[in-house]
Protein backbone atom coordinates (compact mmCIF):
# COMPACT_ATOMS: atom_id res chain seq x y z
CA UNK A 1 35.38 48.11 65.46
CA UNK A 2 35.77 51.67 64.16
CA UNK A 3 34.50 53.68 61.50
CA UNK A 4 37.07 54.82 59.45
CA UNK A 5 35.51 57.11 56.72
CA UNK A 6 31.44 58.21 56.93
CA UNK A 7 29.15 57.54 53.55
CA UNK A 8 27.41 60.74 53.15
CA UNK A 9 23.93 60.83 54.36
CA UNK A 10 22.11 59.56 51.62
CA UNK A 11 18.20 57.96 51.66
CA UNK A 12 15.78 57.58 48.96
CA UNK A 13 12.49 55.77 48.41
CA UNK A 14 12.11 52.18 46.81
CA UNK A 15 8.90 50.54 45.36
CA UNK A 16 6.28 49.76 47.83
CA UNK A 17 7.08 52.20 50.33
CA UNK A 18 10.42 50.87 51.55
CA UNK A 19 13.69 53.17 51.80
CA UNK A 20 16.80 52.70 51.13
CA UNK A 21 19.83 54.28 54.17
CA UNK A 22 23.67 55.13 53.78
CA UNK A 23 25.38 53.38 56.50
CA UNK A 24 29.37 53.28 56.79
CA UNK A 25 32.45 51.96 56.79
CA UNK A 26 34.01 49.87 59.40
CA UNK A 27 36.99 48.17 59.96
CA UNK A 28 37.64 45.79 62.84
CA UNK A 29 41.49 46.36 63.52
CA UNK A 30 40.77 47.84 67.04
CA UNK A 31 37.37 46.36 68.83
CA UNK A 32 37.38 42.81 67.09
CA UNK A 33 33.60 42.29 67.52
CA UNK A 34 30.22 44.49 67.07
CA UNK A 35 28.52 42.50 69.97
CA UNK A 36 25.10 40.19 69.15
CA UNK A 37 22.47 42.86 68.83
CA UNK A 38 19.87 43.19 66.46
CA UNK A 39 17.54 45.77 64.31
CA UNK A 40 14.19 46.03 64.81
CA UNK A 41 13.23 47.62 61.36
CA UNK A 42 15.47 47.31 58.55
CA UNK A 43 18.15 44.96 56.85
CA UNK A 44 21.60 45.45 57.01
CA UNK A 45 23.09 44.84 53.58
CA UNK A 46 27.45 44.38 54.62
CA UNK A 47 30.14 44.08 51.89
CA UNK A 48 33.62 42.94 52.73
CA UNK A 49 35.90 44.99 51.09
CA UNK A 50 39.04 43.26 52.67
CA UNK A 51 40.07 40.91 55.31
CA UNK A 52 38.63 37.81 56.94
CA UNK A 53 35.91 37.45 59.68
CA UNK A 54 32.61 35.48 60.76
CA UNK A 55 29.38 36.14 60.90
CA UNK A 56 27.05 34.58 63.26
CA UNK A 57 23.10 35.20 62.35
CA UNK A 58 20.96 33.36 64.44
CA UNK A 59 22.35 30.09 64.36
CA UNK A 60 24.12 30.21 61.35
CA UNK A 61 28.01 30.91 61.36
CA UNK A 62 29.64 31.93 58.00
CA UNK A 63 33.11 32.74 57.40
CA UNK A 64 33.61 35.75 55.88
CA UNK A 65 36.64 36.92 53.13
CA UNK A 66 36.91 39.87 50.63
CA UNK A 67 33.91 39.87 48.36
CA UNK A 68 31.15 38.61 51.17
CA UNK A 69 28.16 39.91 51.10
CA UNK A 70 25.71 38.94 53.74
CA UNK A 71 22.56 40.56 54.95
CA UNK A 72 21.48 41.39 58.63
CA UNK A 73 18.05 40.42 58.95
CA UNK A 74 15.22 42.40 60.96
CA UNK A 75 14.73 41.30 64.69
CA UNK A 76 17.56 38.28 63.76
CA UNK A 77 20.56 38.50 66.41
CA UNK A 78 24.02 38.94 64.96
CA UNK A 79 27.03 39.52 64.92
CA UNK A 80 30.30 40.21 62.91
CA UNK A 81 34.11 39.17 64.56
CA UNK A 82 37.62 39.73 62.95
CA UNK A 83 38.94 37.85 66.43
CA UNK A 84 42.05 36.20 64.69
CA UNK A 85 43.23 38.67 62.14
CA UNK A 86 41.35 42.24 63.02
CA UNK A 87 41.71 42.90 59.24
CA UNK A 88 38.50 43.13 58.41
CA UNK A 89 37.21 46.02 56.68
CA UNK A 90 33.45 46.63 55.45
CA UNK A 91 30.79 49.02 54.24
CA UNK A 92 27.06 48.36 55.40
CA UNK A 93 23.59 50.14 53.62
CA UNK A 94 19.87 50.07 55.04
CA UNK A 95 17.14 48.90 54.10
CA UNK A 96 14.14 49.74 55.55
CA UNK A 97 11.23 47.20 53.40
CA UNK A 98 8.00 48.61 52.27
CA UNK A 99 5.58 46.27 50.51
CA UNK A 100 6.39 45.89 46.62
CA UNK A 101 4.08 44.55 44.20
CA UNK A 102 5.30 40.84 43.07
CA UNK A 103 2.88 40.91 39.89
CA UNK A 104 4.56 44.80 39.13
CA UNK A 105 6.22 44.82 35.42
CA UNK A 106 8.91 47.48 37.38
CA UNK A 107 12.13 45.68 37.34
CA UNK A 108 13.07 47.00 40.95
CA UNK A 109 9.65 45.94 42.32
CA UNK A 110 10.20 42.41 41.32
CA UNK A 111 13.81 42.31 43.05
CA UNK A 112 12.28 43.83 46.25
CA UNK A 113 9.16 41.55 46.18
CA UNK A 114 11.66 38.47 45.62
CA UNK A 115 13.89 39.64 48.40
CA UNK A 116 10.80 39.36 50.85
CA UNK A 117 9.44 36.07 49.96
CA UNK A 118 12.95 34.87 50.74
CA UNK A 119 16.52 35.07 50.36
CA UNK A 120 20.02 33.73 51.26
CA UNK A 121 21.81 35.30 53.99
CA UNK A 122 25.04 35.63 52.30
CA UNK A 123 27.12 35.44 49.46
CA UNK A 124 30.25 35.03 48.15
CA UNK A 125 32.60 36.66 45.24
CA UNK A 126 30.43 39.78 45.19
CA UNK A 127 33.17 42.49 45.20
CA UNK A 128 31.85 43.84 41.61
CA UNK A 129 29.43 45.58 44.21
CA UNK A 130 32.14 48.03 45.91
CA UNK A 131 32.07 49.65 41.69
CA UNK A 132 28.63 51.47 43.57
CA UNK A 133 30.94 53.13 46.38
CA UNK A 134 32.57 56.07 44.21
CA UNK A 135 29.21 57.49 43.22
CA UNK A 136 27.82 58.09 46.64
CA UNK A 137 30.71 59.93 47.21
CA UNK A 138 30.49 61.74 43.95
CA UNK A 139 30.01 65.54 43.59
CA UNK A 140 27.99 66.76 40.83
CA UNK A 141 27.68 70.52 39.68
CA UNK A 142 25.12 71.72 42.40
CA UNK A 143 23.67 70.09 45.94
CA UNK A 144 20.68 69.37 44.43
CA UNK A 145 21.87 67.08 41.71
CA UNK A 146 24.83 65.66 43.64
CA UNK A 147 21.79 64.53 46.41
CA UNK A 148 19.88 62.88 43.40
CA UNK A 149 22.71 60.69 41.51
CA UNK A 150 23.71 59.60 44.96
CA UNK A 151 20.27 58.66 45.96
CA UNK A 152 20.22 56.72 42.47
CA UNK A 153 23.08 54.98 42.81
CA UNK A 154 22.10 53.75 46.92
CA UNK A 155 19.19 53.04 45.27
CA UNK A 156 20.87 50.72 42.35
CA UNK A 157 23.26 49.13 44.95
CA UNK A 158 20.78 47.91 47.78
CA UNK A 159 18.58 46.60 44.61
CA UNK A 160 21.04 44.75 43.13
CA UNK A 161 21.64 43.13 46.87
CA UNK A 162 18.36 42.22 46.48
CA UNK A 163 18.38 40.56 43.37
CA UNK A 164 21.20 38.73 44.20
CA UNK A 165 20.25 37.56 47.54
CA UNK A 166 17.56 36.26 46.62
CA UNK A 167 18.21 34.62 42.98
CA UNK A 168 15.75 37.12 41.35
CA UNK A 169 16.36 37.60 37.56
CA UNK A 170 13.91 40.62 36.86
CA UNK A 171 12.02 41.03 33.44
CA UNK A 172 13.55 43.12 30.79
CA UNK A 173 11.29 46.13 31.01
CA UNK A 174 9.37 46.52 28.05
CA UNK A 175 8.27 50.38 28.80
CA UNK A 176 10.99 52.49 29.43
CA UNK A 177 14.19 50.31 27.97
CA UNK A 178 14.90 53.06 25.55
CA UNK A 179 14.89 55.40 27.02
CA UNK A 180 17.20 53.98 29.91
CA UNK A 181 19.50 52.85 26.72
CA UNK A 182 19.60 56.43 25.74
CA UNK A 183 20.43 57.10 28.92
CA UNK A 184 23.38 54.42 29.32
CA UNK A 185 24.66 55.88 25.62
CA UNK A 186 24.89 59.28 26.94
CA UNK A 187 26.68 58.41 29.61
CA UNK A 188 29.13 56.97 27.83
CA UNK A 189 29.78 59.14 24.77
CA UNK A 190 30.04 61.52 27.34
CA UNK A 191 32.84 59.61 29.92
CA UNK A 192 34.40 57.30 27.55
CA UNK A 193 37.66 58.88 28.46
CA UNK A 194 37.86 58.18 32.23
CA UNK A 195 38.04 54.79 34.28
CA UNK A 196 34.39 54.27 33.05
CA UNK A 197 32.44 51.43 35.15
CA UNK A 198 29.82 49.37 34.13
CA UNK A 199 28.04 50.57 37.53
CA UNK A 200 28.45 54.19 36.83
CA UNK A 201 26.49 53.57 33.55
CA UNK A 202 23.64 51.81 35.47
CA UNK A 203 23.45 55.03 37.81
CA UNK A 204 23.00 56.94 35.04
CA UNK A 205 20.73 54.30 32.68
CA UNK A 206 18.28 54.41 36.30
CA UNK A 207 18.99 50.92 36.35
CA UNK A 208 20.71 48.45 38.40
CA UNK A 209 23.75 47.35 37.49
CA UNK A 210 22.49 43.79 36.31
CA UNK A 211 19.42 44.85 34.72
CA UNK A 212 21.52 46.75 32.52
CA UNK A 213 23.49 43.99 31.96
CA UNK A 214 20.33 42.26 30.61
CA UNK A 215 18.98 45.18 28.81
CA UNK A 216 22.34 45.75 26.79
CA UNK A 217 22.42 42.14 25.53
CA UNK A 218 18.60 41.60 25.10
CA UNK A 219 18.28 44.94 23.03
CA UNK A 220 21.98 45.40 21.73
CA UNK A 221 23.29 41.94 21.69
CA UNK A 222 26.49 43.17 23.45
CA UNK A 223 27.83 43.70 27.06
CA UNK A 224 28.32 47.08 28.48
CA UNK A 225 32.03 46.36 28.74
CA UNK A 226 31.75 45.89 25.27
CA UNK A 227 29.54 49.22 23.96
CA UNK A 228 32.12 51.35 26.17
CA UNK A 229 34.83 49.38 24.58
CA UNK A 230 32.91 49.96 20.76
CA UNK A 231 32.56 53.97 21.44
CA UNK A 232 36.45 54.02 22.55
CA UNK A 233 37.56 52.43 19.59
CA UNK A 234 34.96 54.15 17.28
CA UNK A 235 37.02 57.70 18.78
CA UNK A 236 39.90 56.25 18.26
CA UNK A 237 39.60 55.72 14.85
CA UNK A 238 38.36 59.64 14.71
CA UNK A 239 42.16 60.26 16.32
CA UNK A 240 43.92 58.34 14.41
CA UNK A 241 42.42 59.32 11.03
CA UNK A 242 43.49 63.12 12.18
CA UNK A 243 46.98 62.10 12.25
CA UNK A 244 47.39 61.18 16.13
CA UNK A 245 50.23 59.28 17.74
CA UNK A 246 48.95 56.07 18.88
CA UNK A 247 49.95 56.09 22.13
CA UNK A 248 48.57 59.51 22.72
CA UNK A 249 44.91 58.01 21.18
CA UNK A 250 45.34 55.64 23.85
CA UNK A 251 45.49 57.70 26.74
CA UNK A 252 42.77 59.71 25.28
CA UNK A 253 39.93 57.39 24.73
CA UNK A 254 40.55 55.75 27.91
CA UNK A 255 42.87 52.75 27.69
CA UNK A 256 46.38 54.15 28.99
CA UNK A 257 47.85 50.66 28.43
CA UNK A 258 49.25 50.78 24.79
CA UNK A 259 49.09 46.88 24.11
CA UNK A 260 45.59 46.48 25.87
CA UNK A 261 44.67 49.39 23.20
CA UNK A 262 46.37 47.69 20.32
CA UNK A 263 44.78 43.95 21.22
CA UNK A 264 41.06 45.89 21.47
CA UNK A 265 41.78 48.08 18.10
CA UNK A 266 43.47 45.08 16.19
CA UNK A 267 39.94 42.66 17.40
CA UNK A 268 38.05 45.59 16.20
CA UNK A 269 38.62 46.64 13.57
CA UNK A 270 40.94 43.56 11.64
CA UNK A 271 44.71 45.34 11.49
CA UNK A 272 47.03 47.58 14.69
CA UNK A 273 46.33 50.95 15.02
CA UNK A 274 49.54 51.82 13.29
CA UNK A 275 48.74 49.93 10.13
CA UNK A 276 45.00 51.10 10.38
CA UNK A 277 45.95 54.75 10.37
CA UNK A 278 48.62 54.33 7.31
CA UNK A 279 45.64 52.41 5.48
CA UNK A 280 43.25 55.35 6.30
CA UNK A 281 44.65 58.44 6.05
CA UNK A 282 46.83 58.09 2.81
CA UNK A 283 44.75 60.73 0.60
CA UNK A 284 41.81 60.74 3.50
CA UNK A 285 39.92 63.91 3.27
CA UNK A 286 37.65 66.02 6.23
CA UNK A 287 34.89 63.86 4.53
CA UNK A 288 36.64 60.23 5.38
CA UNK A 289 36.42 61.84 9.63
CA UNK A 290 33.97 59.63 11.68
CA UNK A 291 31.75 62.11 13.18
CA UNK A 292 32.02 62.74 17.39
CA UNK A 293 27.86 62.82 17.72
């Protein structure tokens, strides 16, 4: 087992006390097993990014394939072997558990306080999760604020491994939903152009990535693949009404693949982009533009 490429140091505080630990990655292509040891004060939240393996905890063996997750329990014995293939690859985060309130209205305290009544040890089809990765890793304009949306988005992930672990489904918080929508909408008007993921939204919402989930449909009726989707096309339409070649509107609001654009723009909006624009601009005026804020 090696460690191929460090996670920056990252911690930050949970609810209750706990705190939250960057770990690394690891790959199994030279040592084929990490040994039976244990922890004696945190989890061990591990993500399999590729490969195949097993996973012994306790007594329990699990095979394990791209997607896994499975958790490393305090004081529980285990261990992780890629004997047959040595493909395995994987990232691991800490979790160090404080005590969170169950009866707390805070949608993170209610994960955490599910987590420690009790949980599964693993799951499968999880690889949505690795969407987290980039933003630890992500620079912002000064050390200060780069530590804080890295801290978020640990934060977010080892939440949401709560949540799913143990089956949670936390209230829609009633308090500061706005606000966190705000949040979410900034984020987007702002990165609508780039490979925009529904994680990196949570990050900057201050949610997890499946609270916002909930949020976005309970308050919006929509997905968040959909509102990134609805401010793309709404700039589109701002492009194309200036006279824009649709392929270049494409590959400027984000979708660089010309049909995908077309089969969004044509659900959208009821006609192609093409026959949209020639409907639209013929005698359009500055006052016809849709506004960019």
């Amino acid at each position: 087992m090696s460690e191929d490429r460090p996670l920056p140091a990252v911690s930050c505080l949970l609810p209750g006390g706990g705190r939250a630990v960057s770990g690394a990655y690891c790959d199994f292509s030279q040592l084929w097993t990490n040994h039976p040891h244990r922890h004696s004060a945190l989890h061990e939240f591990c993500l399999v990014l590729s490969g195949r393996g097993r996973f012994f905890h306790d007594r329990d063996a699990v095979d394990l394939r791209a997607g896994s997750l499975f958790v490393n329990d305090i004081a529980v014995v285990h261990e992780i072997q890629s004997r047959a293939s040595r493909d395995l690859r994987l990232v691991f985060v800490g979790y160090h558990p404080g005590q969170p309130d169950a009866e707390s209205d805070e949608p993170d305290a209610v994960s955490l306080a599910a987590f420690a009544s009790q949980h599964a040890n693993h799951l499968h089809d999880q690889l949505h999760l690795q969407a987290y990765l980039p933003l630890l890793h992500l620079e912002a304009g000064s050390a200060a604020l780069t530590r804080w949306r890295r801290a978020q988005a640990l934060r977010a992930l080892v939440v949401e491994c709560c949540s799913l672990l143990s089956g949670s489904q936390p209230p829609v918080p009633r308090g500061d939903d706005t606000d966190a929508l705000a949040r979410a909408d900034a984020c987007i008007a702002v990165r609508y152009a780039g490979s925009l993921s529904v994680a990196e939204v949570a990050v900057a919402a201050g949610l997890g990535e499946r609270q916002l989930r909930r949020v976005m449909r309970a308050r919006r009726g929509c997905s968040v693949v959909e509102a990134i989707t609805s401010e793309r096309i709404r700039r589109a339409r701002n492009l194309l009404l200036r006279g824009e070649r649709v392929g270049a509107v494409a590959v400027q609001v984000g979708i660089p693949s010309a049909s995908r654009f077309c089969h969004l723009f044509t659900a959208a909006c009821g006609a192609s982009p093409r026959r949209w624009q020639q409907a639209h601009t013929a005698g359009a005026s500055h006052t016809d533009f849709i506004a960019d804020h």
